[in-house]
C-alpha atoms as a PDB file:
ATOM      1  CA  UNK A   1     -12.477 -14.632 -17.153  1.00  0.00           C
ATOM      2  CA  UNK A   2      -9.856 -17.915 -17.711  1.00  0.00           C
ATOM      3  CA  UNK A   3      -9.591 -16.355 -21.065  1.00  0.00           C
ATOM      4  CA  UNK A   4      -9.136 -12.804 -20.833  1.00  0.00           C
ATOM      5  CA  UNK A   5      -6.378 -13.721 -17.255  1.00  0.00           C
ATOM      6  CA  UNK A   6      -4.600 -16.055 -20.231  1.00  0.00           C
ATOM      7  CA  UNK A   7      -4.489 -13.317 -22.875  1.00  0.00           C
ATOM      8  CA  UNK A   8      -3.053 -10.934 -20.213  1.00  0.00           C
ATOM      9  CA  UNK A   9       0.250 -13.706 -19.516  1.00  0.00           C
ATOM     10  CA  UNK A  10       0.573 -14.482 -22.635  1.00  0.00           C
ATOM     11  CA  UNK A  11       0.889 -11.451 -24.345  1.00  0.00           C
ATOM     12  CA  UNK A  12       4.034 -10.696 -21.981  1.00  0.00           C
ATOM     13  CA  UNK A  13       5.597 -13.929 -22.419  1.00  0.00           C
ATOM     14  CA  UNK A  14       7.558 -12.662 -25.441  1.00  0.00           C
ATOM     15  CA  UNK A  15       8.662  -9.903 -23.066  1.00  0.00           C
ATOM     16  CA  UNK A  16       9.332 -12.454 -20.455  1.00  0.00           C
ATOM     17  CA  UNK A  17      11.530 -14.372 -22.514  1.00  0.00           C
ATOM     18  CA  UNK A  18      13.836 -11.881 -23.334  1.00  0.00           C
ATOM     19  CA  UNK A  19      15.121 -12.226 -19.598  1.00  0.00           C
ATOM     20  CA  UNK A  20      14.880 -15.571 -18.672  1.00  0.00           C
ATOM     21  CA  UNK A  21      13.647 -19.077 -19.522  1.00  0.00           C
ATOM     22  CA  UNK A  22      11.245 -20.421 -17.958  1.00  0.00           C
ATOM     23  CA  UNK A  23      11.442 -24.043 -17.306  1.00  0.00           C
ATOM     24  CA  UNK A  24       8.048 -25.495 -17.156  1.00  0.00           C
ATOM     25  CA  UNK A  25       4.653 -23.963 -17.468  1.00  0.00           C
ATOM     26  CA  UNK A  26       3.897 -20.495 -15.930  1.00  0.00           C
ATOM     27  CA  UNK A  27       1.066 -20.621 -13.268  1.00  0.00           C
ATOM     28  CA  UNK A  28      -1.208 -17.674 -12.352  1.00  0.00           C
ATOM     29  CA  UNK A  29      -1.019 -17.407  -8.926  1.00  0.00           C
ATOM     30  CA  UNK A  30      -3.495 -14.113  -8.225  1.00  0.00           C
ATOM     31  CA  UNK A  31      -6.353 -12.450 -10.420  1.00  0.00           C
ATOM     32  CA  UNK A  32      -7.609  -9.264  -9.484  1.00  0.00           C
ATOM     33  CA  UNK A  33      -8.811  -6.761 -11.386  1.00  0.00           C
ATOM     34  CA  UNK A  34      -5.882  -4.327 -10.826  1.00  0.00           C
ATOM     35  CA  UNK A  35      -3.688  -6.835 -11.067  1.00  0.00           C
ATOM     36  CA  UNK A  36      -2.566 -10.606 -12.469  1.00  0.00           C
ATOM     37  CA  UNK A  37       0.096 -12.585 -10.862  1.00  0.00           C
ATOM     38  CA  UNK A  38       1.877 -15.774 -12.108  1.00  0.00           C
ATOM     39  CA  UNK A  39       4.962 -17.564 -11.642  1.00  0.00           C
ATOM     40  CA  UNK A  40       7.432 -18.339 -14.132  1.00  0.00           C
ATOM     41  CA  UNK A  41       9.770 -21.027 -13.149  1.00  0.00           C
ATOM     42  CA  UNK A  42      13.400 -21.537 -14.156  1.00  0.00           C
ATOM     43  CA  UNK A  43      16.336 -23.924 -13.524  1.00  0.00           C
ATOM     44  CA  UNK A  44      17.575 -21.157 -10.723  1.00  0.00           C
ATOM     45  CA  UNK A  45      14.088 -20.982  -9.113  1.00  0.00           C
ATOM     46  CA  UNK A  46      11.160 -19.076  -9.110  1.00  0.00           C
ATOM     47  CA  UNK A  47      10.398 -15.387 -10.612  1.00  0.00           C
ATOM     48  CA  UNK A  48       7.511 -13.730 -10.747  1.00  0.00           C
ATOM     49  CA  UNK A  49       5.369 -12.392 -13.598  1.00  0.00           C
ATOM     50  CA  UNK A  50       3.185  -9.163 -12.436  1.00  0.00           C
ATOM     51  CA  UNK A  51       0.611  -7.553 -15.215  1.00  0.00           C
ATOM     52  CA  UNK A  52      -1.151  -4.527 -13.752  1.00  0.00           C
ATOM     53  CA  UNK A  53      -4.198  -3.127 -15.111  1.00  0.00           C
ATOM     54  CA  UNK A  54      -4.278   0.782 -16.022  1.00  0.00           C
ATOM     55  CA  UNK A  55      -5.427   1.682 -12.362  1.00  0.00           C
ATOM     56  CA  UNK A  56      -2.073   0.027 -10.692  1.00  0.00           C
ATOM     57  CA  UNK A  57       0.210   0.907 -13.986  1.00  0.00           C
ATOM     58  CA  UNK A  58       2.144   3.334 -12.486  1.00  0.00           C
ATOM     59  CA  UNK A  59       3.664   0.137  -9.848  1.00  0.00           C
ATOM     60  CA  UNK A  60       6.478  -1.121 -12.571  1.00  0.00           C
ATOM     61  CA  UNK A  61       8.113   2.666 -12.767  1.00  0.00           C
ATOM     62  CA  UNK A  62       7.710   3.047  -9.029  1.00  0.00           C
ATOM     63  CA  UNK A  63       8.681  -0.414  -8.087  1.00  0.00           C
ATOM     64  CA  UNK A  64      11.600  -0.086 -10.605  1.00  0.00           C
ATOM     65  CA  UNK A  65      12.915   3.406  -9.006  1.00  0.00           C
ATOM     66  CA  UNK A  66      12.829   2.555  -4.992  1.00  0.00           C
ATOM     67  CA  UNK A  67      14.325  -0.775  -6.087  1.00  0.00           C
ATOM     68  CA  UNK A  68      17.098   1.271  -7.961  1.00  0.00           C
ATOM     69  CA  UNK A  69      17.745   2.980  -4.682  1.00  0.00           C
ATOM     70  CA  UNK A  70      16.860   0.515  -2.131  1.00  0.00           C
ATOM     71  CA  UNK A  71      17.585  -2.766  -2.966  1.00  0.00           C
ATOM     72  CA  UNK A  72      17.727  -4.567   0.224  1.00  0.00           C
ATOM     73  CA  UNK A  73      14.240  -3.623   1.140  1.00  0.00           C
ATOM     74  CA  UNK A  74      12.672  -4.675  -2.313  1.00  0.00           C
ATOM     75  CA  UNK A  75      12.513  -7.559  -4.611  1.00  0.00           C
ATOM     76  CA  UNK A  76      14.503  -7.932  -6.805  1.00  0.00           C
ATOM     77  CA  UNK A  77      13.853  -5.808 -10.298  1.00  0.00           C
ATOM     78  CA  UNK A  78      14.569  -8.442 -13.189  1.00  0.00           C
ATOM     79  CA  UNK A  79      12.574  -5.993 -15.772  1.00  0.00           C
ATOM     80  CA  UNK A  80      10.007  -3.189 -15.643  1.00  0.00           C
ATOM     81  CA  UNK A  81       8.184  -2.248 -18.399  1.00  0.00           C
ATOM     82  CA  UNK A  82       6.166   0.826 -17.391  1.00  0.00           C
ATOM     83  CA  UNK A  83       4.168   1.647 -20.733  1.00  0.00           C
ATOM     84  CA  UNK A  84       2.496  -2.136 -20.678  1.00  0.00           C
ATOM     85  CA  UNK A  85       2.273  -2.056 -17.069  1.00  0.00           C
ATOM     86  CA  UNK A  86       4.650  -5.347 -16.643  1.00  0.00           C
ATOM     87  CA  UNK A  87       7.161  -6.386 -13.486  1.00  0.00           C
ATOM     88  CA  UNK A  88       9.469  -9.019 -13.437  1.00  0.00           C
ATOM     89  CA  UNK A  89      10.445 -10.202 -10.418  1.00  0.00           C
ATOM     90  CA  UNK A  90      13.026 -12.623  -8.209  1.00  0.00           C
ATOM     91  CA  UNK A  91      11.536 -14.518  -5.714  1.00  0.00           C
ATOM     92  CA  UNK A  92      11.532 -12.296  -2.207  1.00  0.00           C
ATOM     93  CA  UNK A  93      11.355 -15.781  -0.038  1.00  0.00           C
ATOM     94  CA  UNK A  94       8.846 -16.320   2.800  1.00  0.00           C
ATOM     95  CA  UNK A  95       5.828 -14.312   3.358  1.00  0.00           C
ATOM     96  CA  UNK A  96       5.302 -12.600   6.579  1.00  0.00           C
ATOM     97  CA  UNK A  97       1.810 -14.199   6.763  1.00  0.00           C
ATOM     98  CA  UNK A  98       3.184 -17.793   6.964  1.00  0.00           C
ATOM     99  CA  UNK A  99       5.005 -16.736   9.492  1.00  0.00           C
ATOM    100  CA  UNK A 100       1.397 -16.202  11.140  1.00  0.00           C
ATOM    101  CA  UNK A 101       2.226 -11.899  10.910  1.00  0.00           C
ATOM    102  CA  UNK A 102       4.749 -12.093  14.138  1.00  0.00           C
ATOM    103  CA  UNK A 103       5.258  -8.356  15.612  1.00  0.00           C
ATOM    104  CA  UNK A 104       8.793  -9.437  15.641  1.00  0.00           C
ATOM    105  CA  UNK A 105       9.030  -8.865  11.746  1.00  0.00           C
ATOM    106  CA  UNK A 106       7.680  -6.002  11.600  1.00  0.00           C
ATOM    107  CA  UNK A 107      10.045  -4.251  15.212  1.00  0.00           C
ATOM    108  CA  UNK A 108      13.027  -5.195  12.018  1.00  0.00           C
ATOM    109  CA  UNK A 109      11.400  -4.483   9.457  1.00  0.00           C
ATOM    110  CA  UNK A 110       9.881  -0.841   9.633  1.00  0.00           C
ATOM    111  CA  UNK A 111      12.783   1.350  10.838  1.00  0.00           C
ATOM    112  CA  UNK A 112      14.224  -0.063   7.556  1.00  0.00           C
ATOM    113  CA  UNK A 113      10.889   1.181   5.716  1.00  0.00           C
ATOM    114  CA  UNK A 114      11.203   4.299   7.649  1.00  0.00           C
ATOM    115  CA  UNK A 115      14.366   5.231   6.305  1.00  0.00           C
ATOM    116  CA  UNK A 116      13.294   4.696   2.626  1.00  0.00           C
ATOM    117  CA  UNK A 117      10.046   6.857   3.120  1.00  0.00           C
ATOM    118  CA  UNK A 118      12.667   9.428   4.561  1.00  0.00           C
ATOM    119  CA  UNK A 119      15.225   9.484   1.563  1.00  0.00           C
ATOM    120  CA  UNK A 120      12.550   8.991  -0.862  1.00  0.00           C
ATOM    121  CA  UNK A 121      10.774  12.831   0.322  1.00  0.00           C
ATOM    122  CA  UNK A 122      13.603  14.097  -2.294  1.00  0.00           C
ATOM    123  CA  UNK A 123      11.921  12.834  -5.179  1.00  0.00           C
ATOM    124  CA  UNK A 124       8.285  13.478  -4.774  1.00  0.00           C
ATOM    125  CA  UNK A 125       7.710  15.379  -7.854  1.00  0.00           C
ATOM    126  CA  UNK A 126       9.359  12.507  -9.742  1.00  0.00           C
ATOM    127  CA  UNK A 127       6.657   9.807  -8.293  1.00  0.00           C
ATOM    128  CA  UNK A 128       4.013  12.666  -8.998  1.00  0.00           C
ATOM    129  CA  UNK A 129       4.708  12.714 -12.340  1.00  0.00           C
ATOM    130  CA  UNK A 130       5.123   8.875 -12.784  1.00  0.00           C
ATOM    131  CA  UNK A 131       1.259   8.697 -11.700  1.00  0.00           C
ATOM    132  CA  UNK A 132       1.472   7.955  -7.834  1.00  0.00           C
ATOM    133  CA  UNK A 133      -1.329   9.218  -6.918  1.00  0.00           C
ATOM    134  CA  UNK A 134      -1.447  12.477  -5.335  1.00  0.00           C
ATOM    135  CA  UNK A 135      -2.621  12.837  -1.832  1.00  0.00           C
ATOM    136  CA  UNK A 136      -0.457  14.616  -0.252  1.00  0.00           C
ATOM    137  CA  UNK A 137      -1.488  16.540   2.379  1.00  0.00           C
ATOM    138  CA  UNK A 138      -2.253  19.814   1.175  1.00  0.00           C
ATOM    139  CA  UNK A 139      -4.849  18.018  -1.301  1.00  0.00           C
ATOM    140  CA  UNK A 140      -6.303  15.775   1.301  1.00  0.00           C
ATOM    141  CA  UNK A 141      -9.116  18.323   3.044  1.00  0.00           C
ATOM    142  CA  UNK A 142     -10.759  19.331  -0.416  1.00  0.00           C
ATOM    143  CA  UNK A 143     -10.980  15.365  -1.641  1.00  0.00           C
ATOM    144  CA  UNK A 144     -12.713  14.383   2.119  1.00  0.00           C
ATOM    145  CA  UNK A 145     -15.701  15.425   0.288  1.00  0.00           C
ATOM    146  CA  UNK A 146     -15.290  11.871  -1.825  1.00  0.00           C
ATOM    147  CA  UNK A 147     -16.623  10.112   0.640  1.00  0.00           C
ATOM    148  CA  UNK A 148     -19.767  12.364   1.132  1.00  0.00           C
ATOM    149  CA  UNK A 149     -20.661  12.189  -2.979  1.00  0.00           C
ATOM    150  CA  UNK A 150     -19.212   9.058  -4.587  1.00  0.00           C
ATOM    151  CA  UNK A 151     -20.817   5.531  -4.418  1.00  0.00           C
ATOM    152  CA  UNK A 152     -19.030   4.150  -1.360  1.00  0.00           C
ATOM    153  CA  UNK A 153     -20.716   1.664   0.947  1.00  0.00           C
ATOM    154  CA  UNK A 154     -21.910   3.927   3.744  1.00  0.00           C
ATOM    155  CA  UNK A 155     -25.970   4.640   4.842  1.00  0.00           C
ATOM    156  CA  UNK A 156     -27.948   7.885   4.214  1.00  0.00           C
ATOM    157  CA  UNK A 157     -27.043   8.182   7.695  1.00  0.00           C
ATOM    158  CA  UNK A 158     -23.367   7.680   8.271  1.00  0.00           C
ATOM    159  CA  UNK A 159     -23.393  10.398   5.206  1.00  0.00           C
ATOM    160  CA  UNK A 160     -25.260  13.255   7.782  1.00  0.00           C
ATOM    161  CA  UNK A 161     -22.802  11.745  10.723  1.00  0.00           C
ATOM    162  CA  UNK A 162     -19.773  12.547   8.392  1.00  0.00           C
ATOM    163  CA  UNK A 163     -20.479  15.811   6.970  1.00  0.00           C
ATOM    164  CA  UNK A 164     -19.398  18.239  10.105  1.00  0.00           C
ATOM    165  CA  UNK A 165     -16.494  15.665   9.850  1.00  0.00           C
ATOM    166  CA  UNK A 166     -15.160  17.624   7.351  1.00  0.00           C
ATOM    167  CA  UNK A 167     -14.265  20.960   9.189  1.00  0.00           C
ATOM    168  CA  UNK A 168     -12.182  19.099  11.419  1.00  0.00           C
ATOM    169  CA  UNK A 169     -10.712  17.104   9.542  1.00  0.00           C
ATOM    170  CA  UNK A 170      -9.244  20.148   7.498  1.00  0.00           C
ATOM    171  CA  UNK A 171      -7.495  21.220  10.663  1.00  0.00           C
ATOM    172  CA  UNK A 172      -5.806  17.951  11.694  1.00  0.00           C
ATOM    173  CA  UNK A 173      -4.544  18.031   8.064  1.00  0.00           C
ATOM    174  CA  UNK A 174      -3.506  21.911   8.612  1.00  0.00           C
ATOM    175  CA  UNK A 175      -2.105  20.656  12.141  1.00  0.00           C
ATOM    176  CA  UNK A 176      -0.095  17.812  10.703  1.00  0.00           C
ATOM    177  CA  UNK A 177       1.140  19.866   8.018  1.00  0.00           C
ATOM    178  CA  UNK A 178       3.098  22.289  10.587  1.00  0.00           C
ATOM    179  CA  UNK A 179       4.503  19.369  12.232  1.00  0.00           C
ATOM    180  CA  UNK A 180       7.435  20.042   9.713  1.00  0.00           C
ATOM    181  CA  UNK A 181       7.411  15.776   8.385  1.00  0.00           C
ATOM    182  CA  UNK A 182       7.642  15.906   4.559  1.00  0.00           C
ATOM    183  CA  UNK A 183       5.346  14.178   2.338  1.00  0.00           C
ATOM    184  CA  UNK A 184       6.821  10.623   0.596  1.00  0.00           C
ATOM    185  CA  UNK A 185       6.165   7.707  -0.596  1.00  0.00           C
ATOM    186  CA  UNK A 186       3.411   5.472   1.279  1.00  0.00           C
ATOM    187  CA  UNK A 187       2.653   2.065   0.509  1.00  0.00           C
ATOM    188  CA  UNK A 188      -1.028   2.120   2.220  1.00  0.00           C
ATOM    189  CA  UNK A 189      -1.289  -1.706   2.155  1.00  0.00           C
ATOM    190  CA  UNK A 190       1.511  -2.833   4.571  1.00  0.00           C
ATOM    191  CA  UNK A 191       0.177  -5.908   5.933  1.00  0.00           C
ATOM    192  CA  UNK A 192       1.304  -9.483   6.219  1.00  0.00           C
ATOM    193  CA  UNK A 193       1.006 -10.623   2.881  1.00  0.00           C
ATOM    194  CA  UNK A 194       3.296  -7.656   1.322  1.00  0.00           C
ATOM    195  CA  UNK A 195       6.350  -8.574   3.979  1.00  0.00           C
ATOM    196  CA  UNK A 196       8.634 -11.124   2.907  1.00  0.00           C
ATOM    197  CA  UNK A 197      11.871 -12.545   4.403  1.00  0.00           C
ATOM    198  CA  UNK A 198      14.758 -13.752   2.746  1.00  0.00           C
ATOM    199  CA  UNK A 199      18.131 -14.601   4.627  1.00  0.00           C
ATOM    200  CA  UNK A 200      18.398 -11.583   7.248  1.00  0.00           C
ATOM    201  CA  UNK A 201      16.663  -9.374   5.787  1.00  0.00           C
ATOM    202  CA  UNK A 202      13.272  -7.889   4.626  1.00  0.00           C
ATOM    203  CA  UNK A 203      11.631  -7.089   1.543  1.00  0.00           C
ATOM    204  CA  UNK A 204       8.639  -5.503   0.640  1.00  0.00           C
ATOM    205  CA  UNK A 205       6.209  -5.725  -1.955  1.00  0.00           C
ATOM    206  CA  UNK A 206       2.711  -4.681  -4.029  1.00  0.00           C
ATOM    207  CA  UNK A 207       3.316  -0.776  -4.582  1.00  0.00           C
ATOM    208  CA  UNK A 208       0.273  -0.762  -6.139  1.00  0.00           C
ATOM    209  CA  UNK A 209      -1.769   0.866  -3.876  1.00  0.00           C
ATOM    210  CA  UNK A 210       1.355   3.205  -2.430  1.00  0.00           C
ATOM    211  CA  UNK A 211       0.161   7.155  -2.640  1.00  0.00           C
ATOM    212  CA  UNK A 212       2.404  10.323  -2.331  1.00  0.00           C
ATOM    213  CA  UNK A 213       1.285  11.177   1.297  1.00  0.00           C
ATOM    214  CA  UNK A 214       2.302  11.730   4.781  1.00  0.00           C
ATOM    215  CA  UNK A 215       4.854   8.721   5.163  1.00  0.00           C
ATOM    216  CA  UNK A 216       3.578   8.084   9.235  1.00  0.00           C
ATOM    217  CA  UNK A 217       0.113   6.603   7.452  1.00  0.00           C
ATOM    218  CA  UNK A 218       1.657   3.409   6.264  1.00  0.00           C
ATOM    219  CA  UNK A 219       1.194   2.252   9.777  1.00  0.00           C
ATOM    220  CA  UNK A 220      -2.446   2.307   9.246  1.00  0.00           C
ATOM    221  CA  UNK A 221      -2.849  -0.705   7.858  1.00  0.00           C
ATOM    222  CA  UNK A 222       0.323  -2.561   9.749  1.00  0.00           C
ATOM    223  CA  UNK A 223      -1.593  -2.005  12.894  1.00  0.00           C
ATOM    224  CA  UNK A 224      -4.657  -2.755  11.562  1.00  0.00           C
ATOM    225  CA  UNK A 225      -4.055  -5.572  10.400  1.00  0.00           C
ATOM    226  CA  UNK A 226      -2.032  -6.955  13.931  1.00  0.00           C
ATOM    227  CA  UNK A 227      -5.785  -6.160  15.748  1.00  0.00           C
ATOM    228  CA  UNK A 228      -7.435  -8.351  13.071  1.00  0.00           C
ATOM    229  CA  UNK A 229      -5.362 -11.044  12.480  1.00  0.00           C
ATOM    230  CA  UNK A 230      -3.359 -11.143  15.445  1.00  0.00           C
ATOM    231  CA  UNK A 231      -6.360 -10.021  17.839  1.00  0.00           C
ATOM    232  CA  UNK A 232      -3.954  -7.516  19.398  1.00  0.00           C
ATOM    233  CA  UNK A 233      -6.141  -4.945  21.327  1.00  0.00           C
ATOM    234  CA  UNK A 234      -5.487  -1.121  20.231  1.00  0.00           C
ATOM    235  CA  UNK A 235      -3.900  -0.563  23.774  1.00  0.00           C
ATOM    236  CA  UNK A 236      -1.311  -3.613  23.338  1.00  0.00           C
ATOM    237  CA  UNK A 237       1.986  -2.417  24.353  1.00  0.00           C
ATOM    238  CA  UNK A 238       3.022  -4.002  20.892  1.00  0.00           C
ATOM    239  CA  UNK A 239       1.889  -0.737  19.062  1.00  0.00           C
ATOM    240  CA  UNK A 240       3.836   1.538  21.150  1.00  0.00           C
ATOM    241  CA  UNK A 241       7.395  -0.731  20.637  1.00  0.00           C
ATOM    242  CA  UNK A 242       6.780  -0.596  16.833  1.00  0.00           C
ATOM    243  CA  UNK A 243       5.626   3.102  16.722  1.00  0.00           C
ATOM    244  CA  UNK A 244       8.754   3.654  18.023  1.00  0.00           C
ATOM    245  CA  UNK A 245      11.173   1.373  16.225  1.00  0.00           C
ATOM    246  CA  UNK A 246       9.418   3.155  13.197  1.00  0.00           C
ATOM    247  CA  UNK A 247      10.008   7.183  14.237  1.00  0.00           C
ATOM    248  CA  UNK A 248      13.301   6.292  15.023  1.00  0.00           C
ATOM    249  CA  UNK A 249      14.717   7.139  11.794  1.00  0.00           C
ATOM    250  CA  UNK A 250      12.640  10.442  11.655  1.00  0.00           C
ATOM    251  CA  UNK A 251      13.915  11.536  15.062  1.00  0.00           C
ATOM    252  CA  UNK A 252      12.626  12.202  18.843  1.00  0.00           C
ATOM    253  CA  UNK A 253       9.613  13.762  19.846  1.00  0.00           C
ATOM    254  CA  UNK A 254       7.127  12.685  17.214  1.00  0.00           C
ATOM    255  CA  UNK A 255       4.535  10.581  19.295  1.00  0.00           C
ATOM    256  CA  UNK A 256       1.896  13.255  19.199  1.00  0.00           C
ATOM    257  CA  UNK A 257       2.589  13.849  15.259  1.00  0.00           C
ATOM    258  CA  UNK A 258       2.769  10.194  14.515  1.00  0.00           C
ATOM    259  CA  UNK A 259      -1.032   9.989  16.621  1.00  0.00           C
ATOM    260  CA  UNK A 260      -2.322  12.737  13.929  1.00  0.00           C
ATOM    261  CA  UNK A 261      -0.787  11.622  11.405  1.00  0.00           C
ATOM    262  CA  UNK A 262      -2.484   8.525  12.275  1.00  0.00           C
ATOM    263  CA  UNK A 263      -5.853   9.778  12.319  1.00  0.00           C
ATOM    264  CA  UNK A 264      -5.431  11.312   9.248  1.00  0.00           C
ATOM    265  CA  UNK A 265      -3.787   8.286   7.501  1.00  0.00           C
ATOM    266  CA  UNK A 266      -7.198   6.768   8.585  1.00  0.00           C
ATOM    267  CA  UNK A 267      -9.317   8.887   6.465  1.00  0.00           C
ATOM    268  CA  UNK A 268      -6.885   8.804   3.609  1.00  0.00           C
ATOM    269  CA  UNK A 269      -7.104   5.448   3.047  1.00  0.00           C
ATOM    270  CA  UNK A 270     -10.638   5.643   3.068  1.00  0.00           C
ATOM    271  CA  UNK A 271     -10.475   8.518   0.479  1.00  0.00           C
ATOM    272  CA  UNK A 272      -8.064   5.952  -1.929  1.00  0.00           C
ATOM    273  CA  UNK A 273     -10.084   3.020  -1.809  1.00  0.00           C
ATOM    274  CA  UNK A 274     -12.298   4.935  -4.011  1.00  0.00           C
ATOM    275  CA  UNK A 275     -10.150   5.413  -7.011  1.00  0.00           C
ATOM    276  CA  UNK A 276      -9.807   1.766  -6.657  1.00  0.00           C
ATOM    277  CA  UNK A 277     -13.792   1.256  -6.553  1.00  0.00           C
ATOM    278  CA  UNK A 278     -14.812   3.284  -9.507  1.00  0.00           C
ATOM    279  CA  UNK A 279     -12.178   0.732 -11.536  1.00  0.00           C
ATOM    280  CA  UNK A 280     -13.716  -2.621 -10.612  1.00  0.00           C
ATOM    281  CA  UNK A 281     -16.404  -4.483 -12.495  1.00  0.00           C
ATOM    282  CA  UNK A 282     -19.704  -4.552 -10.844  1.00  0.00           C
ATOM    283  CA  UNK A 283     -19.495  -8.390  -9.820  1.00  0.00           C
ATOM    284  CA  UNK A 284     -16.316  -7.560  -7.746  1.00  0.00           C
ATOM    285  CA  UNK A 285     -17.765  -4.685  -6.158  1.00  0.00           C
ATOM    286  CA  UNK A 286     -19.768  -6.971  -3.667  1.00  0.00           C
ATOM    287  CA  UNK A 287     -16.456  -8.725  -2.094  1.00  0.00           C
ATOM    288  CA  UNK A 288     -14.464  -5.378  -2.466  1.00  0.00           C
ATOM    289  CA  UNK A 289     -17.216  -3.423  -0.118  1.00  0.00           C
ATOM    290  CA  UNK A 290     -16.342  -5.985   2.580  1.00  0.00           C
ATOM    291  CA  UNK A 291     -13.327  -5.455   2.943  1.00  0.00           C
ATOM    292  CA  UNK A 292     -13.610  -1.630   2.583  1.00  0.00           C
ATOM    293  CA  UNK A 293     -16.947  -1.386   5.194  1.00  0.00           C
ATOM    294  CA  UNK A 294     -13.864  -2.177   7.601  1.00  0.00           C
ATOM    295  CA  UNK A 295     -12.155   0.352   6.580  1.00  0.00           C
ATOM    296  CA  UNK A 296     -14.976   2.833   6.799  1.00  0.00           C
ATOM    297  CA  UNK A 297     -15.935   1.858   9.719  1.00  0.00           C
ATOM    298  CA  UNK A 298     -12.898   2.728  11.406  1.00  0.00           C
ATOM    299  CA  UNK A 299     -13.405   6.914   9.673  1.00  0.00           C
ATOM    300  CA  UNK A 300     -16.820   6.571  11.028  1.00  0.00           C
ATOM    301  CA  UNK A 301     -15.689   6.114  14.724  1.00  0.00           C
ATOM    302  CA  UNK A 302     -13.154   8.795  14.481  1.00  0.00           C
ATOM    303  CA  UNK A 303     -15.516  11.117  12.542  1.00  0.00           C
ATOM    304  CA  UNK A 304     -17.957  10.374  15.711  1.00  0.00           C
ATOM    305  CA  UNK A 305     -15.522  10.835  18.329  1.00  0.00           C
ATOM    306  CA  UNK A 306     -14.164  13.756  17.392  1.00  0.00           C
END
């Protein structure tokens, strides 16, 4: 694997070159399979060397056109080179995470996120046809079936729990759909890792697993991630100050739709995690269905509940 992760950096390094020199030896900092990760340092600091693999490829074009037209909330864009899959980028400062994921960032953070979700509805069709995927919400009901069919970690049983699932399910997306939000850009893996700091100001990162979808779902993982790692309870008046800091840009009144939207941003990201799957090697499958019986889990109880 050493082998094949050094092929991947140093067949861009030619690439890398052409926009700055690094100054001592480039170190591979993360190796997925979607993705490799290294640093290339220079005399003016750090920048960062991202080679995606053909299931994230379409993050350089994406990453490259929000930066374009958001560059305070993004690293920045040294290069992008969409046909090889290759980023190049400045250093974005401290991570969010070493911060230990305060709820502080993210009340500053996300009404800034907001407002890029809400500009970026205009160009839809162009991330559509740059390869985001595509699950919007009038595609979502027929594609619920995924998780009935494919080889996802649930039981025989959770299967027969899920099926009626799928009626409703259809509605809520109907429902959400005459709530009148427009479908945008959604990063579906806003957590603590992908939230930087740098000065007075925020940046975010890893559009690799952003969809074209109903832009209230990023919070899905945010909030997810703040019971987990934070061990906020669901009820936490935490999630109710940052819903709000978040709708602000979209307007008043959207509680209810941002609860649907919620529930259905569940399920979504349930229904993405298995383009991922079907990409991996089998001997990552085993630490990849961890993390994703969580987020099944979470569908089953709403599925259940209903």
């Amino acid at each position: 694997m050493l082998d094949i992760v050094d092929a991947v950096i140093d067949a861009a390094m030619p690439w890398v070159h052409r926009f700055v020199r690094p100054a001592g030896p480039v170190e591979v900092t993360h190796e997925r399979p979607w993705a490799t990760v290294a640093r290339v340092p220079t005399a003016s600091g750090s920048v960062w060397l991202k080679c995606c693999a053909p299931v994230q490829a379409f993050e350089p074009a994406l990453t490259g056109a929000l930066y374009r037209r958001h560059p305070d909330l993004l690293p920045d864009v040294i290069a992008a080179d969409a046909d090889r899959g290759w980023l190049l980028l400045g250093d974005a400062g401290t991570v969010v995470s070493a911060l230990g994921n305060p709820p502080d960032a993210w009340l500053a953070a996300l009404p800034a996120y907001a407002e890029l979700q809400r500009q970026e509805t205009g160009h839809v069709a162009e991330h559509v046809a740059a390869g985001v995927p595509d699950l919007r919400l009038s595609t979502l009901p027929e594609r619920c079936d995924v998780l009935l069919t494919a080889d996802v970690p649930l039981t025989d049983n959770e299967r027969v729990a899920l099926a009626p699932f799928e009626a409703t399910f259809a509605k809520w997306c109907a429902d959400l759909a005459s709530c009148g939000i427009a479908d945008s850009v959604q990063h579906d893996d806003l957590h603590h890792n992908n939230l930087y700091v740098r000065g007075d100001g925020y940046r975010v990162l890893d559009w690799g697993d952003t969809s074209v979808s109903h832009p209230f779902a990023s919070l899905v993982v945010t909030f997810r991630f703040l019971e987990e790692v934070n061990g906020l309870s669901p009820v936490d008046r935490w999630f109710r100050r940052l819903r709000d800091a978040y709708l602000e840009p979209w307007g008043s009144n959207l509680a209810e739709t941002f609860d649907l939207a919620f529930a259905v941003g569940t399920v979504a990201h349930a229904i993405a995690w298995v383009r991922q799957r079907r990409a991996l090697p089998d001997n990552y499958l085993p630490r990849f269905d961890t993390a994703y019986r969580l987020v099944l889990d979470r569908v089953m109880r709403l599925a259940v509940s209903r």
